[in-house]
N, C-alpha and C. Protein backbone atom coordinates (compact mmCIF):
# COMPACT_ATOMS: atom_id res chain seq x y z
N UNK A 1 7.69 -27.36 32.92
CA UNK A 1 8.67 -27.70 31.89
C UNK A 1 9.96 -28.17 32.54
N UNK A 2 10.64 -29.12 31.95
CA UNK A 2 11.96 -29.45 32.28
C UNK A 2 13.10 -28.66 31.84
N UNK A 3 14.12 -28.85 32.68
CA UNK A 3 15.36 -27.86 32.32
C UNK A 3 16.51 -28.73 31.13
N UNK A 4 16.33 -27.78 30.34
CA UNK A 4 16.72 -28.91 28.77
C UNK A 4 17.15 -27.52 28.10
N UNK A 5 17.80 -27.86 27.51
CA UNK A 5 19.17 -26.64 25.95
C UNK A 5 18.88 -27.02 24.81
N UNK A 6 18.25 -26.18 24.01
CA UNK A 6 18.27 -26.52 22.65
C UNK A 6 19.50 -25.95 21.98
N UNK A 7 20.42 -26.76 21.19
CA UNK A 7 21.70 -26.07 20.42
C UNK A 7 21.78 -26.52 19.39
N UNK A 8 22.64 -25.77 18.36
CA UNK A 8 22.42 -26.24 17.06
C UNK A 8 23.07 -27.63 16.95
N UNK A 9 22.69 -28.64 16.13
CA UNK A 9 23.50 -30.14 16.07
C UNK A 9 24.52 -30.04 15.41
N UNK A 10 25.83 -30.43 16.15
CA UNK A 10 27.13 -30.65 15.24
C UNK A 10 27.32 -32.08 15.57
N UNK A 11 28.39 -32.57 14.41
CA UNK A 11 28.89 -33.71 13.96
C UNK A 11 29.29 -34.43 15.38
N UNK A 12 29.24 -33.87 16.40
CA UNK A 12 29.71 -34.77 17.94
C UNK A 12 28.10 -35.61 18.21
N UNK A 13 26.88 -34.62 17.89
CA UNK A 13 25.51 -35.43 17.96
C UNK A 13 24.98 -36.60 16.78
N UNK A 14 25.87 -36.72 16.27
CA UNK A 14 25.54 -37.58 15.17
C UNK A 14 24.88 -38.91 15.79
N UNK A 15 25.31 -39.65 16.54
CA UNK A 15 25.33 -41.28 17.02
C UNK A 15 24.03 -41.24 17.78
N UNK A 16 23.96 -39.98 18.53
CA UNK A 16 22.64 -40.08 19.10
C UNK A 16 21.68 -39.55 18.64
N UNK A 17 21.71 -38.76 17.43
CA UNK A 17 20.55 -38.14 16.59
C UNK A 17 20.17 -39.74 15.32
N UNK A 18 20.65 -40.28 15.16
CA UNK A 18 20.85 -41.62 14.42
C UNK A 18 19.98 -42.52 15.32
N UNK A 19 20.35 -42.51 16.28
CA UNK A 19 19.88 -43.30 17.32
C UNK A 19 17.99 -42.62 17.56
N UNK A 20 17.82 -41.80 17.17
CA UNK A 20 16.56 -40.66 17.53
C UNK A 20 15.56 -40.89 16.38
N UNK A 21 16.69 -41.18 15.20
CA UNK A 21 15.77 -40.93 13.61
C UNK A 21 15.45 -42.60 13.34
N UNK A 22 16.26 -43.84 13.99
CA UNK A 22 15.94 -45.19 13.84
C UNK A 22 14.67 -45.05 14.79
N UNK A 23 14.73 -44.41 16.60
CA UNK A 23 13.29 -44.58 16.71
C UNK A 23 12.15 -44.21 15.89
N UNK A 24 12.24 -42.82 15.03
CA UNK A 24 11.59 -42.39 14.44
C UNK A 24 11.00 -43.20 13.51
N UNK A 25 11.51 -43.99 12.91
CA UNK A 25 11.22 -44.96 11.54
C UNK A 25 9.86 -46.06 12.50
N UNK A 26 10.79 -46.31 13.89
CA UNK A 26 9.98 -47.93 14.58
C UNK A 26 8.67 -47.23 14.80
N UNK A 27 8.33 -46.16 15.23
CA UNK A 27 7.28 -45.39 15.45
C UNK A 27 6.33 -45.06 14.14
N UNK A 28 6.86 -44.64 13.34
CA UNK A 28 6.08 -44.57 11.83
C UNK A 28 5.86 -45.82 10.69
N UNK A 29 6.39 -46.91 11.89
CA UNK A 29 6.55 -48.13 11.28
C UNK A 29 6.77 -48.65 10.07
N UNK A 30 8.33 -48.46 9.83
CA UNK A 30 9.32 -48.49 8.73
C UNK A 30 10.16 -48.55 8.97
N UNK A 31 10.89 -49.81 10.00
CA UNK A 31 11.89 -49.31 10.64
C UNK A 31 13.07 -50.16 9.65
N UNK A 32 12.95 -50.48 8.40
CA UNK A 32 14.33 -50.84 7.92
C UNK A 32 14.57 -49.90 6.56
N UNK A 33 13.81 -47.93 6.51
CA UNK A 33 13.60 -47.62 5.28
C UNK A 33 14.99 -46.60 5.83
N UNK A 34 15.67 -46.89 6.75
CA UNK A 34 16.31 -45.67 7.56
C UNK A 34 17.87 -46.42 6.73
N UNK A 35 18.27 -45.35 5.46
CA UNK A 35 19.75 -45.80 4.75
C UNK A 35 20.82 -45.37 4.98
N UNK A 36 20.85 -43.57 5.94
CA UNK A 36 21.56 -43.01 6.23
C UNK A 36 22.31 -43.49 7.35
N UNK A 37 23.56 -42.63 7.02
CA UNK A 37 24.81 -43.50 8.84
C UNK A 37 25.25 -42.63 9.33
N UNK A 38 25.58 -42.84 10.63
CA UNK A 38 26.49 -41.58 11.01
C UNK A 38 27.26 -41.08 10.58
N UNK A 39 28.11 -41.67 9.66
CA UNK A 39 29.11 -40.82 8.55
C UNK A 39 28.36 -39.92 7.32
N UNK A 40 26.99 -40.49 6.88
CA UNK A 40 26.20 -39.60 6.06
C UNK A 40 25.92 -38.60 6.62
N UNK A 41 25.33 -38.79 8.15
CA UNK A 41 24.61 -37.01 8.70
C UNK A 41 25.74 -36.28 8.96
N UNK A 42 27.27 -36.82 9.45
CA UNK A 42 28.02 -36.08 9.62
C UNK A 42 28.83 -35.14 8.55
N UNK A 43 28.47 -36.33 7.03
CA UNK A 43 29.38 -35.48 6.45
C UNK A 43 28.15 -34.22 5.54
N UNK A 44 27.02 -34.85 5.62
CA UNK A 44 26.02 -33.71 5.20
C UNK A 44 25.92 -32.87 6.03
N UNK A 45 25.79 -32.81 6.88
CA UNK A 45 25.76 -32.00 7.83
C UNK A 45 26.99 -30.62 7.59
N UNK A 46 28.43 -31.35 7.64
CA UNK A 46 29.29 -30.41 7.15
C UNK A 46 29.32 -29.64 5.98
N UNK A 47 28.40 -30.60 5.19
CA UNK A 47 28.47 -29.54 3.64
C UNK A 47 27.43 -29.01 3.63
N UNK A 48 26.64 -28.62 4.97
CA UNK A 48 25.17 -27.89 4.76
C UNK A 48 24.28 -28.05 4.06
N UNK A 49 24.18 -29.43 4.11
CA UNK A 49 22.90 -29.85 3.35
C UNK A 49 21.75 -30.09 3.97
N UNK A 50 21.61 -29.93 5.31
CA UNK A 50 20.83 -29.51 6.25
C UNK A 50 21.51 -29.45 7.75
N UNK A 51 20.57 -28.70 8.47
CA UNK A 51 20.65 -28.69 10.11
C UNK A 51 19.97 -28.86 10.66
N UNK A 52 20.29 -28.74 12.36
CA UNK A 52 19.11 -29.18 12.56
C UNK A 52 19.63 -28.60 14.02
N UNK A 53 18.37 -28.84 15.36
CA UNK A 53 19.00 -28.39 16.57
C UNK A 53 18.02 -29.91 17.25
N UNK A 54 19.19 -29.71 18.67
CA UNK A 54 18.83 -30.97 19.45
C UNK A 54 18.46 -30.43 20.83
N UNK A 55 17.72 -30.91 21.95
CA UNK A 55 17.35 -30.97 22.54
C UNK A 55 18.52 -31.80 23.68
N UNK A 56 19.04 -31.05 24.90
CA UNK A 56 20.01 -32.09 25.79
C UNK A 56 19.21 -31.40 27.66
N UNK A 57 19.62 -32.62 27.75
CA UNK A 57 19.33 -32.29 29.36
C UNK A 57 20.68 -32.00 30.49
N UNK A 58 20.47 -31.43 31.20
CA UNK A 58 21.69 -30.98 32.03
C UNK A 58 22.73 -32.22 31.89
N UNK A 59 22.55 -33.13 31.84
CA UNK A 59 24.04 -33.74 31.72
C UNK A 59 24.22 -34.55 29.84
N UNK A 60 23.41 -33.46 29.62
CA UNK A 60 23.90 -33.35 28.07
C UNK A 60 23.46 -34.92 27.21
N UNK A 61 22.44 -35.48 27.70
CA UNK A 61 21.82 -36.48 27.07
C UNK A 61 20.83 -36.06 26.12
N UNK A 62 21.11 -36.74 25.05
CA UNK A 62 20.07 -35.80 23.70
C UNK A 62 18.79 -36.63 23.71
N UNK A 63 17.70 -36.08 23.91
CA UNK A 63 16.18 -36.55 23.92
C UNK A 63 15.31 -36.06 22.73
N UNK A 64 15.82 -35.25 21.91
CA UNK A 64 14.78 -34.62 20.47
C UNK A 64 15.77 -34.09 19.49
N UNK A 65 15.24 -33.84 18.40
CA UNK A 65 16.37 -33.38 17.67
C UNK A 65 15.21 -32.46 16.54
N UNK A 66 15.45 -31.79 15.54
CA UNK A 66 14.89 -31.29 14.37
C UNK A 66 15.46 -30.82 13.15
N UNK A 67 15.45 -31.86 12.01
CA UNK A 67 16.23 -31.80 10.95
C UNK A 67 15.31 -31.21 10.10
N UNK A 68 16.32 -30.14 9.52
CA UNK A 68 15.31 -29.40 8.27
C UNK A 68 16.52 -29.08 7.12
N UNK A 69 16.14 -28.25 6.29
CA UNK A 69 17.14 -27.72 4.86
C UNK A 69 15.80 -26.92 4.42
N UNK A 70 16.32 -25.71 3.87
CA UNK A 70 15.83 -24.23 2.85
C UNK A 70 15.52 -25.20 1.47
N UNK A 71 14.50 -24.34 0.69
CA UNK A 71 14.06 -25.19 -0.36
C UNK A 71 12.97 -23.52 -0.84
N UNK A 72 13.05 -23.93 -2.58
CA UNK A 72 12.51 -22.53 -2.60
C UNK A 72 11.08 -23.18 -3.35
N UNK A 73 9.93 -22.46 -3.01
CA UNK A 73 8.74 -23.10 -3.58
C UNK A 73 8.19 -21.90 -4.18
N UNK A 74 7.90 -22.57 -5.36
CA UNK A 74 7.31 -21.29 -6.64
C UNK A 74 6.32 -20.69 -6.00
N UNK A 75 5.41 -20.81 -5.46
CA UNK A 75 4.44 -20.31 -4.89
C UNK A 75 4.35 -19.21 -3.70
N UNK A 76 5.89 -19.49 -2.59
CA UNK A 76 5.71 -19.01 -2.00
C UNK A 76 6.96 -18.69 -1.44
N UNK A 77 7.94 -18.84 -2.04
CA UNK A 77 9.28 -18.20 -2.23
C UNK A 77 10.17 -19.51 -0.92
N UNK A 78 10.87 -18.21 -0.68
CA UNK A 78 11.90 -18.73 0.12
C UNK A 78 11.02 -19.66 1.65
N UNK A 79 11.63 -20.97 1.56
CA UNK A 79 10.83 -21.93 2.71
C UNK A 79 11.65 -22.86 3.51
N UNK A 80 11.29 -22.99 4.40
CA UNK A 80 12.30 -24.06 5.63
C UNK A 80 11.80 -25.16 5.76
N UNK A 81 12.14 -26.51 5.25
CA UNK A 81 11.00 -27.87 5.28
C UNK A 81 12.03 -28.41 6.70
N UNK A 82 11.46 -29.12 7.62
CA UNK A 82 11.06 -29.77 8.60
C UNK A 82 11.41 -31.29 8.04
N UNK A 83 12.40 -32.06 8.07
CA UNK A 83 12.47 -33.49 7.79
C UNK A 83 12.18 -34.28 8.96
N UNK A 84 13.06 -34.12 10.16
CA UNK A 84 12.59 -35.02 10.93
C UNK A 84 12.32 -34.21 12.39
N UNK A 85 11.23 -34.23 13.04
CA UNK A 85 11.35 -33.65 13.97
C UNK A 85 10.60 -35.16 15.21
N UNK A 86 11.66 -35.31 16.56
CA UNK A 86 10.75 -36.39 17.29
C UNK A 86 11.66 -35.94 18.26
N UNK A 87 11.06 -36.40 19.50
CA UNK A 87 11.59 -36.00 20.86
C UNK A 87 10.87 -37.73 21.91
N UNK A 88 11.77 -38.35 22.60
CA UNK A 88 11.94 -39.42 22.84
C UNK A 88 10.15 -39.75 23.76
N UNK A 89 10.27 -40.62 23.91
CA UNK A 89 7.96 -40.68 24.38
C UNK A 89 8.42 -39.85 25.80
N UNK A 90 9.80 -40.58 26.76
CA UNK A 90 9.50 -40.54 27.95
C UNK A 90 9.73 -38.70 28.47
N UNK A 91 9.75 -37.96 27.22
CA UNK A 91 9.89 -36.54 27.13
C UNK A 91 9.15 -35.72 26.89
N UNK A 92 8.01 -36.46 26.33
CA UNK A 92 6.97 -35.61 25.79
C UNK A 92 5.97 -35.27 26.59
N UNK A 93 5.16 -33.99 26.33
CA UNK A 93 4.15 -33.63 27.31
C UNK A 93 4.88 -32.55 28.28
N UNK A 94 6.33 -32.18 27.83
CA UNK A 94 6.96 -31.38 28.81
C UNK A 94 7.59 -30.40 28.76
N UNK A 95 7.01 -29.78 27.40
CA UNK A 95 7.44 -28.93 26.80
C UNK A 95 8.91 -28.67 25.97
N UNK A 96 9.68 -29.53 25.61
CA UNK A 96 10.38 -30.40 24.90
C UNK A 96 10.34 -30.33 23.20
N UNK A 97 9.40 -30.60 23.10
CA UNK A 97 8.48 -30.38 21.52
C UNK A 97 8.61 -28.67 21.26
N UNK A 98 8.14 -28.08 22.36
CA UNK A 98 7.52 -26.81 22.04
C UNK A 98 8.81 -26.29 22.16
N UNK A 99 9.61 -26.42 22.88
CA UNK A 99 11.20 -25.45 22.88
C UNK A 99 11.52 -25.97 21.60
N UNK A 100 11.74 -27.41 21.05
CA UNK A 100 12.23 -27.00 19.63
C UNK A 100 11.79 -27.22 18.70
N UNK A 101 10.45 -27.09 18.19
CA UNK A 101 9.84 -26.77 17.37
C UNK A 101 9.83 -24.72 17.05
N UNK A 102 9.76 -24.33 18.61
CA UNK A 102 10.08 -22.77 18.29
C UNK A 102 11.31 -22.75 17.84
N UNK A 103 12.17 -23.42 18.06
CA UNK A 103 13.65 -23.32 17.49
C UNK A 103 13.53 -23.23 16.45
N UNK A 104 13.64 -23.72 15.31
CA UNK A 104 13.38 -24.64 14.19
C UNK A 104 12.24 -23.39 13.30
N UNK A 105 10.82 -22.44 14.14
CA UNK A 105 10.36 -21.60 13.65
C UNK A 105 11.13 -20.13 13.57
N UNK A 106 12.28 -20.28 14.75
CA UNK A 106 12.93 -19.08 14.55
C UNK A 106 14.32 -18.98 13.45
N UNK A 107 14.68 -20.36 13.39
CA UNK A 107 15.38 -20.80 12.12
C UNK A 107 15.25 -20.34 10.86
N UNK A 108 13.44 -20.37 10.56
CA UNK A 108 13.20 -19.76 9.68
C UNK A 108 13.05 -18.67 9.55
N UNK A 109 12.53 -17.79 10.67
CA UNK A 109 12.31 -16.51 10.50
C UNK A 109 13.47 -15.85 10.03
N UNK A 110 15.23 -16.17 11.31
CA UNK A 110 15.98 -15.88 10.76
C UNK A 110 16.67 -16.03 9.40
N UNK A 111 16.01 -16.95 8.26
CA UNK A 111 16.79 -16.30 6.78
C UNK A 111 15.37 -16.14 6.19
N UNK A 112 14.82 -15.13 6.81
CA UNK A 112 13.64 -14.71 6.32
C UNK A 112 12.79 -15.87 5.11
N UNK A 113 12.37 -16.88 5.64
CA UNK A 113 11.36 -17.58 5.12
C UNK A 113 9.86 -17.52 5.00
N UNK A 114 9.46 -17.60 4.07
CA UNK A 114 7.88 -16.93 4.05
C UNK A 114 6.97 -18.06 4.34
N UNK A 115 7.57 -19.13 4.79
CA UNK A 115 6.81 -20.56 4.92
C UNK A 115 7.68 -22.02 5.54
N UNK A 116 7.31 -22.11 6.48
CA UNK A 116 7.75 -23.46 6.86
C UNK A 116 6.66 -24.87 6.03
N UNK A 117 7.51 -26.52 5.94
CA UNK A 117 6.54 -26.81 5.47
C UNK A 117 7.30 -28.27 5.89
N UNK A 118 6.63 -30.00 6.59
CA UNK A 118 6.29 -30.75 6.79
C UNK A 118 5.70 -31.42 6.35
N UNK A 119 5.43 -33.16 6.93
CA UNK A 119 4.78 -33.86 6.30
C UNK A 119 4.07 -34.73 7.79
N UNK A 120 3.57 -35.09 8.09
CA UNK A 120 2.35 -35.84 9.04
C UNK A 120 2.22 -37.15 8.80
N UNK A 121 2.05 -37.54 9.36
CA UNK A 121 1.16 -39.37 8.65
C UNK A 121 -0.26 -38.79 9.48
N UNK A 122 -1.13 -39.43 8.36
CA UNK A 122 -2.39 -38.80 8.68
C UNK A 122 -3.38 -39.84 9.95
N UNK A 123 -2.49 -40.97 10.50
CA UNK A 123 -2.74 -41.59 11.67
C UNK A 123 -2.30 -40.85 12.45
N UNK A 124 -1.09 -39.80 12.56
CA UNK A 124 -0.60 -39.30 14.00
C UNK A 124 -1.29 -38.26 14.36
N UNK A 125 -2.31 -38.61 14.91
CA UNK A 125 -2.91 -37.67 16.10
C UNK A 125 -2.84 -36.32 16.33
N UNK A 126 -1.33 -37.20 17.77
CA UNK A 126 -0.69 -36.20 18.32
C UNK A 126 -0.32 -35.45 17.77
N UNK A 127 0.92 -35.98 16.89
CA UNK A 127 1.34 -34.90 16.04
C UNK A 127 0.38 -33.64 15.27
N UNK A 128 -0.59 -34.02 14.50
CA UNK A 128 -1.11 -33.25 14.13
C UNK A 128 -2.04 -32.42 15.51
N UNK A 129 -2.17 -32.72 16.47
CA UNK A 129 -2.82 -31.76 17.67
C UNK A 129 -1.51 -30.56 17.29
N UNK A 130 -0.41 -31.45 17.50
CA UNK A 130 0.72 -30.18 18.08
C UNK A 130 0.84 -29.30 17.33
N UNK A 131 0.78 -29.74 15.97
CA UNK A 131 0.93 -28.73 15.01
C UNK A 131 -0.23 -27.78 14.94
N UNK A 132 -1.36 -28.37 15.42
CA UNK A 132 -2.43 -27.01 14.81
C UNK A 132 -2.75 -26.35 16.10
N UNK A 133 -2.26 -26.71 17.22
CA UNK A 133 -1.81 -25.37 18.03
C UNK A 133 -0.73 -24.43 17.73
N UNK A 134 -0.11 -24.62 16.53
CA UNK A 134 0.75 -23.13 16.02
C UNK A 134 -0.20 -22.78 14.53
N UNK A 135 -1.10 -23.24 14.04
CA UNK A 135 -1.74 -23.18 12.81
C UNK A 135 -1.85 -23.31 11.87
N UNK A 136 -1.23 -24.76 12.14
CA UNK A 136 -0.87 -25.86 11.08
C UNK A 136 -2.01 -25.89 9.72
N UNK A 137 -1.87 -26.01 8.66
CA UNK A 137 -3.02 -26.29 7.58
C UNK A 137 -1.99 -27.65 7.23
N UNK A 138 -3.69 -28.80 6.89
CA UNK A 138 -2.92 -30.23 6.82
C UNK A 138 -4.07 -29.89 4.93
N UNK A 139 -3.32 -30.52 4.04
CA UNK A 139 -3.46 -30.66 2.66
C UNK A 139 -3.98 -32.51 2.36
N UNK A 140 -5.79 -32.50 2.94
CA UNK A 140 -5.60 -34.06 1.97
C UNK A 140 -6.09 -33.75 0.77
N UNK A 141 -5.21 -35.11 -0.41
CA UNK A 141 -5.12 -34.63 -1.79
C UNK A 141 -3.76 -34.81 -2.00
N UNK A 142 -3.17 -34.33 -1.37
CA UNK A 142 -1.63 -33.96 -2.14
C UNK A 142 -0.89 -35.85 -1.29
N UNK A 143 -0.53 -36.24 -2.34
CA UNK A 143 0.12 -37.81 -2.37
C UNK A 143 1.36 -37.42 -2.42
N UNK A 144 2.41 -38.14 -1.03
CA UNK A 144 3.89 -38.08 -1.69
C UNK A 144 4.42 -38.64 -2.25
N UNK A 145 5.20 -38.67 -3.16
CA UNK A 145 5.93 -39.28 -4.16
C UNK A 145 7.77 -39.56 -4.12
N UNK A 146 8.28 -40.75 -4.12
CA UNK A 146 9.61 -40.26 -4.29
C UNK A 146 10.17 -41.40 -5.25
N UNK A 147 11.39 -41.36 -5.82
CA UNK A 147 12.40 -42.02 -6.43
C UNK A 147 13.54 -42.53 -5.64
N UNK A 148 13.59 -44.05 -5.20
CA UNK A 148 15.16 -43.93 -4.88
C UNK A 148 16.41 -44.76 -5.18
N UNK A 149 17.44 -43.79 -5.51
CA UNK A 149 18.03 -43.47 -6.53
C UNK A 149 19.37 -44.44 -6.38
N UNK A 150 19.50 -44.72 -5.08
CA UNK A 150 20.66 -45.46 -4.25
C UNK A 150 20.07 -45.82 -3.58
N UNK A 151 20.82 -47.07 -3.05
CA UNK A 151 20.29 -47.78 -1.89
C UNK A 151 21.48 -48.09 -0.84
């Protein structure tokens, strides 16, 4: 494993977590569905409308990040959803993923969540390997749906 800090993301990581979530889009290939700016994550961010923790290497270059927000699901109460989680290619395989993805699971544990919960594209592989080495259950059937509301 490489020597890397996971810390929680404040408004100073904005430009390069922006910079993390545009790769994210080129990779899931959608790269013009990305509306948010650095002034959006910063100022959501301040009003706790989610967090997230980043991934830096000794001279404090950010390579991963993991955006989530609490959400309560009838079924299964109090839950931590996972929005964006990616860590840069030339990082992966190095345990990188796994430091903050445990982050992000201890996130939840700490406000006692009875369920974390994500979304996959059902082409990514990898991704789904990584996840069902912690014991991931993938749901086909369930279609996502959204409205949007602003542009």
């Amino acid at each position: 494993m490489i020597e890397i800090t996971i810390r929680e993301m404040t408004p100073e990581h904005a430009p390069a977590v922006q910079g993390l979530i545009r790769e994210l889009a080129d990779f899931e290939r959608c790269p013009n569905e990305v509306k948010t700016s650095d002034k959006d994550l910063i100022s959501n961010l301040l009003d706790g409308i989610f967090k997230g923790k980043v991934a830096l290497l000794p001279n404090q270059e950010l390579i991963g990040m993991a955006l989530y927000f609490p959400y309560y699901s009838t079924w299964n109460g109090r839950t931590l959803y996972l929005e964006d989680f990616y860590v840069k290619p030339a990082w992966r395989s190095q345990g990188v993923g796994q430091q903050l993805f445990e982050a992000f699971l201890q996130a939840a544990r700490d406000m006692d969540a009875k369920m974390v919960k994500w979304q996959v594209l059902d082409w990514n592989e990898g991704a789904k390997k990584f996840y069902g080495r912690y014991g991931a259950k993938f749901f086909p059937g369930w279609e996502n749906s959204t409205i949007r509301l602003q542009d």
